[in-house]
N, C-alpha and C. Protein backbone atom coordinates (compact mmCIF):
# COMPACT_ATOMS: atom_id res chain seq x y z
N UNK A 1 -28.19 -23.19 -7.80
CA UNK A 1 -27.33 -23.34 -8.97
C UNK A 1 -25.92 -23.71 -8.54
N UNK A 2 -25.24 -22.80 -7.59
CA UNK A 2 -23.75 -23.45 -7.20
C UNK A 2 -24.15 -24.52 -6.75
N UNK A 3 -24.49 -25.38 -5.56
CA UNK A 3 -24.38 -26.60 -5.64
C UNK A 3 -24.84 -27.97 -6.64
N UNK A 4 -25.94 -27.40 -7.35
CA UNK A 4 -25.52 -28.12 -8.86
C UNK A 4 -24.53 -28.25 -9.83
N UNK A 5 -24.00 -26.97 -9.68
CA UNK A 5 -22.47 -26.33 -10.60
C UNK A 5 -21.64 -27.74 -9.95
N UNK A 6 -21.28 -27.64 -8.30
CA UNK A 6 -20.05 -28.40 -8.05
C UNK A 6 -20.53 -29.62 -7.95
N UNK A 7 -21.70 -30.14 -8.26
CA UNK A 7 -21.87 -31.41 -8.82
C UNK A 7 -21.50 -32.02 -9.65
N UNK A 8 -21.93 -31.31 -10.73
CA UNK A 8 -21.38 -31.31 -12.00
C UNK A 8 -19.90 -31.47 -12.77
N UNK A 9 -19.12 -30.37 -11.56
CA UNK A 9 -18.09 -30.17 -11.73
C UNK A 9 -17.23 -31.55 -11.14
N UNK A 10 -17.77 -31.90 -9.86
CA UNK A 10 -16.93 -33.17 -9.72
C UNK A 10 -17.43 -34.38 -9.93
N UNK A 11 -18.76 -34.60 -10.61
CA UNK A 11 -19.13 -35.97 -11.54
C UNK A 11 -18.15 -35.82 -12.71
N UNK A 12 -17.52 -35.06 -13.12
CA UNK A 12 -16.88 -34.25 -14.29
C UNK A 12 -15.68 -35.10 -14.35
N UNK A 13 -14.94 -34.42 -12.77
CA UNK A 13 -13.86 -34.61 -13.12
C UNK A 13 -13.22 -36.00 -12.79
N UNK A 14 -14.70 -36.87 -11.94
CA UNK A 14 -13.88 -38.37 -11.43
C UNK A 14 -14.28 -38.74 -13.15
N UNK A 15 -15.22 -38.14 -13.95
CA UNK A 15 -14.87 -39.92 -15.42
C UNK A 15 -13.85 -39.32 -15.96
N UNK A 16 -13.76 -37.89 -15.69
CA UNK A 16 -12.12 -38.02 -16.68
C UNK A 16 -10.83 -37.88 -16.35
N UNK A 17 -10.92 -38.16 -14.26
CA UNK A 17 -9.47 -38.53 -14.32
C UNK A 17 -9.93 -40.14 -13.79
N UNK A 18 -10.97 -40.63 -14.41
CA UNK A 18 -10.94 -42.46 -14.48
C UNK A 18 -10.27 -42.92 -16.05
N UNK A 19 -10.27 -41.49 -16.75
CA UNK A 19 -9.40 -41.84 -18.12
C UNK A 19 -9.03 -42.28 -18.15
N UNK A 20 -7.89 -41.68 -17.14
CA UNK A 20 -6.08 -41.81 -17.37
C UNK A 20 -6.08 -43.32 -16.50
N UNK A 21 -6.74 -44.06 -16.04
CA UNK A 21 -6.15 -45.41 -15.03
C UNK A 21 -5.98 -46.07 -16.46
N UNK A 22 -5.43 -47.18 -15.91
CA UNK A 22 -5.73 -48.65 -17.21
C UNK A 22 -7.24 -48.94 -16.15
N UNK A 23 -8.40 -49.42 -17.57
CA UNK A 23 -9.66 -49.76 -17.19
C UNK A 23 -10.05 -50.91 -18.04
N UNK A 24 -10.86 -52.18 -17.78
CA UNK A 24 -11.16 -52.80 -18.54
C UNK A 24 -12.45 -51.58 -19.45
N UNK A 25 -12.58 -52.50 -21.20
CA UNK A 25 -13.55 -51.68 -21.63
C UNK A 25 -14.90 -52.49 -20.96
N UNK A 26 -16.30 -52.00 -20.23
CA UNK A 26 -16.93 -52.53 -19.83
C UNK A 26 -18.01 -52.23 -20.42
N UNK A 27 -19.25 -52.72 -20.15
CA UNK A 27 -20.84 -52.82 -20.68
C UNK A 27 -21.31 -51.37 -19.75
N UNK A 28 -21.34 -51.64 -18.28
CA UNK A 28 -21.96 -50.67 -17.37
C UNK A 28 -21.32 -49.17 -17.73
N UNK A 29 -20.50 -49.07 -18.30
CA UNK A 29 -20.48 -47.58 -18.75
C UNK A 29 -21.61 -47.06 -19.72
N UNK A 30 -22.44 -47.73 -20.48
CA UNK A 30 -23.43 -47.25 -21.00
C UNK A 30 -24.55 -47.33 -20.34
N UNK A 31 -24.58 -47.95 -18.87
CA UNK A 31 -25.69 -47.33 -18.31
C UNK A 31 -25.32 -46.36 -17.13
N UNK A 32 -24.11 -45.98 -16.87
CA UNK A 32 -23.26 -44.32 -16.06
C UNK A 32 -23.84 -43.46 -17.15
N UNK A 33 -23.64 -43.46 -18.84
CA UNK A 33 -24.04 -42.56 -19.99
C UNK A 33 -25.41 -42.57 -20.29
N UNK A 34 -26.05 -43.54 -19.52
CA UNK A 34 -27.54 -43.61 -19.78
C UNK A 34 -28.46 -42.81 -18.62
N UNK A 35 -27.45 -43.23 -17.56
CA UNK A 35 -28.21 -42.15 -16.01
C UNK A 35 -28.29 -40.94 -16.14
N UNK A 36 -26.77 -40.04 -16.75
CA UNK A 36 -26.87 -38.93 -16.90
C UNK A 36 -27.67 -38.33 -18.12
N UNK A 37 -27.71 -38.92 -19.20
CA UNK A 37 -28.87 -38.69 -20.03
C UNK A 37 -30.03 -38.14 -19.72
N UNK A 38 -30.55 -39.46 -18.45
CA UNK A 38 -31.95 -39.53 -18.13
C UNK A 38 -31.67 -38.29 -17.08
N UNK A 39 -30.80 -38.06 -16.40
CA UNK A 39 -30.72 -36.95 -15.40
C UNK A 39 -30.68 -35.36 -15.95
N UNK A 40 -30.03 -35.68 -17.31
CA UNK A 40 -30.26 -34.41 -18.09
C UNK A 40 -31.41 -33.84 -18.61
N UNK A 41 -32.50 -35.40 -18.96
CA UNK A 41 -33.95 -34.61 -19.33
C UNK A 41 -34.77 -34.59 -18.02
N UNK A 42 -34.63 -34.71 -16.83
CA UNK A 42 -35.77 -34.27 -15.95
C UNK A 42 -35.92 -33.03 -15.95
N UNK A 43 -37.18 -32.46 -15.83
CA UNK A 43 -38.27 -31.24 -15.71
C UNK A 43 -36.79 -30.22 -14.83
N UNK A 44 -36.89 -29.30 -15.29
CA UNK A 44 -37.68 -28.27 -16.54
C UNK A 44 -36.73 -29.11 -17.65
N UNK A 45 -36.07 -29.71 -17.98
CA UNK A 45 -35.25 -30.35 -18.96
C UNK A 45 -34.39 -29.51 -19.40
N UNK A 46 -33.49 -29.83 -20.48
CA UNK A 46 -32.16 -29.34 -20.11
C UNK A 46 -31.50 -27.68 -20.96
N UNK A 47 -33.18 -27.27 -21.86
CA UNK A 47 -33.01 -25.65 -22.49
C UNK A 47 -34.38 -25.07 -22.40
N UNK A 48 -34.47 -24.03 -22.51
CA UNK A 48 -35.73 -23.38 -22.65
C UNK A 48 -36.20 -23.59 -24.11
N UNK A 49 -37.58 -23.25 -24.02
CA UNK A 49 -38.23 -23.87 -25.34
C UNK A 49 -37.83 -22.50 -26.30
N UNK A 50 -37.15 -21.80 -26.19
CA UNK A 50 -36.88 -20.75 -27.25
C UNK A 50 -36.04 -20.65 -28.43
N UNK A 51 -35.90 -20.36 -29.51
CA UNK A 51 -35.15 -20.94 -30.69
C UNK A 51 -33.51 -20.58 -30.23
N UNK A 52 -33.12 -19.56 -29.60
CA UNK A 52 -31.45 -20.03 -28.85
C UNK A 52 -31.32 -20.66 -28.06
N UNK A 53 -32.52 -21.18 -27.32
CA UNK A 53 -32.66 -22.17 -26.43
C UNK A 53 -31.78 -23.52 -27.22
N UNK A 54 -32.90 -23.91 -27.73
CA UNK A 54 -32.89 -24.68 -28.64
C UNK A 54 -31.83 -24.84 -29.73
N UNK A 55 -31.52 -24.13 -30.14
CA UNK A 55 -30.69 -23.77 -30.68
C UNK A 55 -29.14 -24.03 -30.28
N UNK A 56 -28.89 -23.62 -29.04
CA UNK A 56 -27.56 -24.02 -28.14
C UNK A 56 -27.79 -25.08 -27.62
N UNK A 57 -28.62 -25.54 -27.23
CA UNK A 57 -29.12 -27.00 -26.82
C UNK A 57 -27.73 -28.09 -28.05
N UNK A 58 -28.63 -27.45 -28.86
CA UNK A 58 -28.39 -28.89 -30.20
C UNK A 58 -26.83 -28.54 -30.29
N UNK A 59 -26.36 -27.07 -30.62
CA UNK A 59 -24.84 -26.78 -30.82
C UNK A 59 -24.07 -27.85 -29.24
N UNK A 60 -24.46 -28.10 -28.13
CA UNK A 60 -23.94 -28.32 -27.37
C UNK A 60 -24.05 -29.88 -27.76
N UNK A 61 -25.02 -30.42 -28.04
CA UNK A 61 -25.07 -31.90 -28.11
C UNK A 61 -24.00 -31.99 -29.43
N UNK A 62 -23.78 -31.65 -30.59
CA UNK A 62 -22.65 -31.70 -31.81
C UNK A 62 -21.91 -31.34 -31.03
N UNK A 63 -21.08 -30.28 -29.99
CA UNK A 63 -19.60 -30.63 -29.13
C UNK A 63 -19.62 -31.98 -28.63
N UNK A 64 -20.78 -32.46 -27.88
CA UNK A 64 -20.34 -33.35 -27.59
C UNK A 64 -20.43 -35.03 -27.66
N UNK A 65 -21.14 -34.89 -28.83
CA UNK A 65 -20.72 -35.93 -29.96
C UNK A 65 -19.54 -36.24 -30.58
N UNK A 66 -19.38 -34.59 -31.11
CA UNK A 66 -18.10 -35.21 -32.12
C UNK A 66 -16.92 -35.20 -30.90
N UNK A 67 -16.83 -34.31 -29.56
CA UNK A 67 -15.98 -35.02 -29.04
C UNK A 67 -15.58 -36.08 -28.43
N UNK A 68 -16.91 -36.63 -28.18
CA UNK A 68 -16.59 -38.72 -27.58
C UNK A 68 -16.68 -38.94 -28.55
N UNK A 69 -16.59 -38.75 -30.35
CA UNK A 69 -16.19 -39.29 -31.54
C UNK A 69 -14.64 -39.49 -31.66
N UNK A 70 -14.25 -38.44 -31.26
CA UNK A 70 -12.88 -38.22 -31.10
C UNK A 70 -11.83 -38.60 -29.85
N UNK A 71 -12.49 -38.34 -28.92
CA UNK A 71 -11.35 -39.52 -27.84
C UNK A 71 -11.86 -40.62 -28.09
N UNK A 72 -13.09 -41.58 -28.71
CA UNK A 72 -13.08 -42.54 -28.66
C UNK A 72 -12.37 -43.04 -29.93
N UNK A 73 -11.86 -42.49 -30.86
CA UNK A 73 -11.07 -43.52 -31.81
C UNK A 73 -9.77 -42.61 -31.18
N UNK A 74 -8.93 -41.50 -30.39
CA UNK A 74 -7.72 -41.22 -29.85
C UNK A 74 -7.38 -42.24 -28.89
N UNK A 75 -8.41 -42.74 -28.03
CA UNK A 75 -7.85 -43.62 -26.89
C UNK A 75 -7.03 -45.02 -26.87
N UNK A 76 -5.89 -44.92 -26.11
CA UNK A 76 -5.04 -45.88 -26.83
C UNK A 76 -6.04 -47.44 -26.27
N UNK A 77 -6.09 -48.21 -26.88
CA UNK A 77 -6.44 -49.50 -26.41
C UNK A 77 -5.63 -50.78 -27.01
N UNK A 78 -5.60 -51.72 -25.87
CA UNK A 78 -5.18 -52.92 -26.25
C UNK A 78 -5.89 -54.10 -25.56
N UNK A 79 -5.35 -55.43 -25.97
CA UNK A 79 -6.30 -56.36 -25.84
C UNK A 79 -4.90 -57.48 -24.95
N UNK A 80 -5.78 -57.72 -24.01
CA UNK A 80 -4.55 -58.78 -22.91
C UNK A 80 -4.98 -60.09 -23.79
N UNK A 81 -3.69 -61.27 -23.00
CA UNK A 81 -3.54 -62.39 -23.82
C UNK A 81 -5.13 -63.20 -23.49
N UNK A 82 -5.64 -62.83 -22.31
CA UNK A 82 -7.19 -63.17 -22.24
C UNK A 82 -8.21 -63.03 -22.74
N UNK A 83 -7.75 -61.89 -23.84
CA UNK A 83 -8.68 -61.43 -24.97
C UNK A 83 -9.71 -60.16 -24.65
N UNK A 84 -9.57 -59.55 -23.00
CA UNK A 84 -9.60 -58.55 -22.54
C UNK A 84 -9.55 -57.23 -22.94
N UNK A 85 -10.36 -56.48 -23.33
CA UNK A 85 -9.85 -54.94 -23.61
C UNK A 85 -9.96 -54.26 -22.66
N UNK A 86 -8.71 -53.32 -22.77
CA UNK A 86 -8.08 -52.34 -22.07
C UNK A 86 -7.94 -50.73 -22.55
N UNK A 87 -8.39 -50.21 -21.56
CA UNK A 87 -8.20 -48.34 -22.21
C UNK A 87 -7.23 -47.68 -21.19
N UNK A 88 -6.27 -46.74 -21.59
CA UNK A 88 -5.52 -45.76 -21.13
C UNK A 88 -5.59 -44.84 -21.75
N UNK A 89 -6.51 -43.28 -21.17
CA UNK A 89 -6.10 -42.07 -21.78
C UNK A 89 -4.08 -41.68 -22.12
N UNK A 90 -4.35 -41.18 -23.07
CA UNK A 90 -3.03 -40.54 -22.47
C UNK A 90 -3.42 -38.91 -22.54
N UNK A 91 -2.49 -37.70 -23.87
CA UNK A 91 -2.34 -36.65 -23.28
C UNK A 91 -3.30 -36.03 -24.47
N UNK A 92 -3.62 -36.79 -26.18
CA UNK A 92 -4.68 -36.54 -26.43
C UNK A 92 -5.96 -37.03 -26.01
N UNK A 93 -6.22 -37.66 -25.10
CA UNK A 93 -7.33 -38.00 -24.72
C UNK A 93 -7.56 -36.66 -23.79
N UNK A 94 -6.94 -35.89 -22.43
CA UNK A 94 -6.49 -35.00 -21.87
C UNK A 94 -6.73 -33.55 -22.82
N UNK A 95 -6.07 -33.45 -23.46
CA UNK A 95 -6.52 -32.13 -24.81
C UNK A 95 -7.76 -32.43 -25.42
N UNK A 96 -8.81 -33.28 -25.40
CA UNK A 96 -9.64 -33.25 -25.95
C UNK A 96 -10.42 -32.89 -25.08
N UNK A 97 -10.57 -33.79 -23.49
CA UNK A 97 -11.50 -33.33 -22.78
C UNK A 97 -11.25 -31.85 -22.37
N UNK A 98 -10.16 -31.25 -22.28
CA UNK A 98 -10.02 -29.99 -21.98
C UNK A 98 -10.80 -29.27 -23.36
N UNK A 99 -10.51 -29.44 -24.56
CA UNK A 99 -11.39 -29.06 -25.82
C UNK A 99 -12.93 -29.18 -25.39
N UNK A 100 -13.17 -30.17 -24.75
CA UNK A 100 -14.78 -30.37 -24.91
C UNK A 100 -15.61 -29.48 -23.70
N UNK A 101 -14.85 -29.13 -22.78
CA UNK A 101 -15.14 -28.48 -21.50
C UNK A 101 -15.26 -27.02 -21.90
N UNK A 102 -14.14 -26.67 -22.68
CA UNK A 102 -13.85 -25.41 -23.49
C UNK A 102 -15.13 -24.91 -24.20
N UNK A 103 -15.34 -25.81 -25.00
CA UNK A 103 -16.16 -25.76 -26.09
C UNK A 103 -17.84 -25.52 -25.35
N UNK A 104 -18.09 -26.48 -24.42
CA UNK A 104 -18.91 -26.77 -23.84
C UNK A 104 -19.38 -24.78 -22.83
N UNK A 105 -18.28 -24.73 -22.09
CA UNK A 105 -18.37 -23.59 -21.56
C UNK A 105 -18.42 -22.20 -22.51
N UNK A 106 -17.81 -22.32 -23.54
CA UNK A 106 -17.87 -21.26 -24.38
C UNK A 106 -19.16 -21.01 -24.95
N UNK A 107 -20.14 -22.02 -25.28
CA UNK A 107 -21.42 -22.27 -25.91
C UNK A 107 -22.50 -21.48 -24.74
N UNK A 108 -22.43 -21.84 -23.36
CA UNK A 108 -22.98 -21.60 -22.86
C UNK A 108 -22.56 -20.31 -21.91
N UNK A 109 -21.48 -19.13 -22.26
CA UNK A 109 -21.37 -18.21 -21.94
C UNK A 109 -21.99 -17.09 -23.31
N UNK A 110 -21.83 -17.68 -24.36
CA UNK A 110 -22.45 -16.89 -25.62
C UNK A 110 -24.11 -16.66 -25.24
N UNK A 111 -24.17 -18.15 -24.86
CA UNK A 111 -25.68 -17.91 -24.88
C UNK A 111 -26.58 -17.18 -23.79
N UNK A 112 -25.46 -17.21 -22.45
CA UNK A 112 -26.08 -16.15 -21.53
C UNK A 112 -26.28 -14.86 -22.18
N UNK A 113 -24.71 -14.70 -21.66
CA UNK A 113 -24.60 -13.03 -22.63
C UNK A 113 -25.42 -12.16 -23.74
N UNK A 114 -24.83 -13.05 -24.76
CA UNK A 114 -25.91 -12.46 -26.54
C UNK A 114 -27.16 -12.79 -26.37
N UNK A 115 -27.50 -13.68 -25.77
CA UNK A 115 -29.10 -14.33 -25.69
C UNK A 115 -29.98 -14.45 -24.76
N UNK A 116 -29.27 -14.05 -23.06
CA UNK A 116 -30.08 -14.25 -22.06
C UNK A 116 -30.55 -15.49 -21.77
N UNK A 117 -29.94 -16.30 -22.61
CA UNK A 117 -30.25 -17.70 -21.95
C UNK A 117 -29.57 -18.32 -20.21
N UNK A 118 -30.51 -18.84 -19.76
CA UNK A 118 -29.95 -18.79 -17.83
C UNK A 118 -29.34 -20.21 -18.52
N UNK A 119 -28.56 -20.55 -17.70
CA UNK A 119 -27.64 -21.41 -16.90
C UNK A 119 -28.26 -23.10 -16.60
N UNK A 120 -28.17 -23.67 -17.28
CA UNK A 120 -28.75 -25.18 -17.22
C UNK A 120 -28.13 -25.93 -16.85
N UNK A 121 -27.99 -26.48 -15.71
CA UNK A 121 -27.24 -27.67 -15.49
C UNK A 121 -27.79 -28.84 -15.92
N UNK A 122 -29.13 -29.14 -16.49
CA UNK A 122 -29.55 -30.55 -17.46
C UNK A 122 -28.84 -30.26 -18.23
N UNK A 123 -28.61 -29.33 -19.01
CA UNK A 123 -27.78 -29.48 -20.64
C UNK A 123 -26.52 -30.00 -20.12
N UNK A 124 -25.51 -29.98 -19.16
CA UNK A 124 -24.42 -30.51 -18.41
C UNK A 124 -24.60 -32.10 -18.38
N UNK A 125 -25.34 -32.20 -17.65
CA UNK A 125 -25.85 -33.44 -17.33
C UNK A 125 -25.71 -34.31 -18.80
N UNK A 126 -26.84 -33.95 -19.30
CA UNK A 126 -27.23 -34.20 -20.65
C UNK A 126 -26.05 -34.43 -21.67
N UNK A 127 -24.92 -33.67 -21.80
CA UNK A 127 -23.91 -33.42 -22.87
C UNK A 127 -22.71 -34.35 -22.26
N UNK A 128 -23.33 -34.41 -20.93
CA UNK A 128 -21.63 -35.56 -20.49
C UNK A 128 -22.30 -36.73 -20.90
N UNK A 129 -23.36 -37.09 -20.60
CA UNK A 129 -23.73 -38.43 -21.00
C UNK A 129 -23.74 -38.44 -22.21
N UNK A 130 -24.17 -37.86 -23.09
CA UNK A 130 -23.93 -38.23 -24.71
C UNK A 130 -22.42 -38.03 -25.15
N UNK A 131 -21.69 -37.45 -24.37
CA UNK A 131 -20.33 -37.47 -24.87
C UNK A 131 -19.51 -38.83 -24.15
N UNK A 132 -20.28 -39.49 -23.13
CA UNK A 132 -19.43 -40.81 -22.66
C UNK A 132 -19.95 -41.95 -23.25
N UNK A 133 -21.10 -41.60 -23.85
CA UNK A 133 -21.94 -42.78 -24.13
C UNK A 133 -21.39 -43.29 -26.01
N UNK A 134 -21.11 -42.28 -26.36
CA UNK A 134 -20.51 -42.06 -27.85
C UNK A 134 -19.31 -42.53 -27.80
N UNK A 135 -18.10 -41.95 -26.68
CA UNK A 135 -16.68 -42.58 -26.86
C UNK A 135 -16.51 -43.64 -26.46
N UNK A 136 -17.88 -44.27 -25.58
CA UNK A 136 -17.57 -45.67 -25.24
C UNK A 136 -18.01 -46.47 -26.74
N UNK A 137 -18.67 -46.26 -27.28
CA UNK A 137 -19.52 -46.68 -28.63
C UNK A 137 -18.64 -46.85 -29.12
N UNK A 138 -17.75 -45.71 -29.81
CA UNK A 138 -16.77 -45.57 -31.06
C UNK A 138 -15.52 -46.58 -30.16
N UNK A 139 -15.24 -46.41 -28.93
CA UNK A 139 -13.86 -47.38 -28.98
C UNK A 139 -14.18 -48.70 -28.56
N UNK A 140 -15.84 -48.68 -27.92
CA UNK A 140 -16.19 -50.68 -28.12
C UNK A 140 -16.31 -51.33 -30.01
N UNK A 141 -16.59 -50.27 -30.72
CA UNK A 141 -16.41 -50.81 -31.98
C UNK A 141 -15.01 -50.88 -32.70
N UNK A 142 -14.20 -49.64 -32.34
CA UNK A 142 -12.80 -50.03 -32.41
C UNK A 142 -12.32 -51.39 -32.10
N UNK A 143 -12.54 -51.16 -30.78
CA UNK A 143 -11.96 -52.12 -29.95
C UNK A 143 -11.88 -53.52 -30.68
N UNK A 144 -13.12 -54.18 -31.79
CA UNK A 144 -13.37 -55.46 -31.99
C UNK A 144 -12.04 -55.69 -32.81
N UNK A 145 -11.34 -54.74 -33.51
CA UNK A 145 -10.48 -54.73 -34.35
C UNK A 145 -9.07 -55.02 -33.66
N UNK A 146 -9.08 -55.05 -32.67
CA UNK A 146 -7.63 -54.75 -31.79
C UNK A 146 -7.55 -56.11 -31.75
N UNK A 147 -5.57 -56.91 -31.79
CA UNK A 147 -6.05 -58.03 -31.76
C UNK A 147 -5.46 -58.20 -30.45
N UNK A 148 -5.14 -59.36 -29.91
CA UNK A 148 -4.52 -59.58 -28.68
C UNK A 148 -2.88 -59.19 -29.10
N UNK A 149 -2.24 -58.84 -28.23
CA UNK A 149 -0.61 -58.36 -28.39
C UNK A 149 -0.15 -59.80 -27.63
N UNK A 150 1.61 -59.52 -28.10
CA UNK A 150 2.51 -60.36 -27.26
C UNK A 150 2.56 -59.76 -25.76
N UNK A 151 2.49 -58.31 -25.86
CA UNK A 151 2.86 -57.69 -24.86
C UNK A 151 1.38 -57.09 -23.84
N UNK A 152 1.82 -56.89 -22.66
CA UNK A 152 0.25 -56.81 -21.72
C UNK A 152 -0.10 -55.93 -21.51
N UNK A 153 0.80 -54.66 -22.15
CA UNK A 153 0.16 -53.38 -22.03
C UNK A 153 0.77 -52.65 -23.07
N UNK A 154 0.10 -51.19 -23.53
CA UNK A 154 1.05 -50.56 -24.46
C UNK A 154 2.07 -49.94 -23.71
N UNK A 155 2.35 -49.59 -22.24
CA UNK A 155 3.08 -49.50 -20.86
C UNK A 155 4.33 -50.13 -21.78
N UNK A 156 4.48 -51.19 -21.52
CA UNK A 156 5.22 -52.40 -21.77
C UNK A 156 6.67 -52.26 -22.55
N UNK A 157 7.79 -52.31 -21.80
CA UNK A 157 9.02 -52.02 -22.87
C UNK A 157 9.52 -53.82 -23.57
N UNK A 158 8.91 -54.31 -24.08
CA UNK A 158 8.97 -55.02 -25.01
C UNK A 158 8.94 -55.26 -26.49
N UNK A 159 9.88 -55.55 -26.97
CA UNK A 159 9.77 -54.44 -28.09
C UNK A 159 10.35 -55.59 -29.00
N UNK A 160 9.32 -56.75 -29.25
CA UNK A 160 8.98 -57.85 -29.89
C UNK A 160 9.22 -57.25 -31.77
C-alpha cells in the first residue's frame, strides 16, 4: 500500500504542478485521463462490492467530476495569434485542486473509519483520471469560444 500511496501521490502532484506552466491545450491529455481510468479499473478494481463500497466509490467519482467541472471553466485560457490554445492555472485553479484532494481524502477517511472500508488506490487512480479527463473536456469546449487576442499571453502588460 505505501508504495502505491507515493505513486499516487507523485503522479498527483507532476499534473498539477504541470497546471501552473503555460501549456498548449492538447488531444494526448485524454489519453494520460484515459490510462489512469483504465489503471483505476484493474482487478480487484477500484471499491469493494459492498453498498459503502459502492456507495463512496460513486460519492468520490461526483468530487471528481464536478471538480474538473470547475477548474475546467476557472482555468484562465487564451488563444495565440496562430490560433493556438493556451492554459495557465493560476491560484483558483490551485484552491480547487487543493478542494478536490480535500474532498477526495475526506471521503475516503469516513469510509475507513464509519465503514471499514480498506484503502483503494484504484479509486485514486480512477478519480484522477475522471477528474483530468472532464477539465480537459469542459476547457477544450470552452476553449472553441476564446478568440485569438492582440496580446500573446494573459502574462502580457499590454493593455490594448
Amino acid at each position: 500500500m505505501t508504495s502505491s500511496l507515493l505513486l499516487i501521490v507523485g503522479v498527483t502532484a507532476v499534473i498539477v504542478w504541470s497546471q501552473f506552466s503555460t501549456r498548449p491545450l492538447r488531444s494526448l491529455t485524454y489519453v494520460w485521463a484515459a490510462l489512469l481510468i483504465v489503471r483505476g479499473c484493474v482487478p480487484p478494481g477500484p471499491s469493494r462490492t459492498t453498498p459503502a463500497g459502492i456507495a463512496f466509490l460513486v460519492a468520490g467519482l461526483i468530487v471528481s467530476v464536478v471538480a474538473g467541472v470547475l477548474r475546467g471553466r476557472t482555468m484562465p485560457l487564451w488563444r495565440e495569434a496562430d490560433g493556438r490554445l493556451y492554459r495557465k492555472g493560476g491560484r483558483e485553479t490551485l484552491l480547487l485542486w487543493l478542494a478536490t484532494v480535500a474532498g477526495k481524502v475526506s471521503l475516503g477517511a469516513v469510509a475507513e473509519v464509519a465503514f471499514g472500508e480498506p484503502f483503494n488506490g484504484n479509486a485514486l487512480w480512477l478519480g484522477l483520471g475522471v477528474t483530468l479527463g472532464v477539465q480537459h473536456l469542459v476547457m477544450t469546449s470552452y476553449g472553441r469560444r476564446v478568440p485569438v487576442s492582440e496580446s500573446t499571453s494573459p502574462l502580457s502588460t499590454n493593455t490594448h
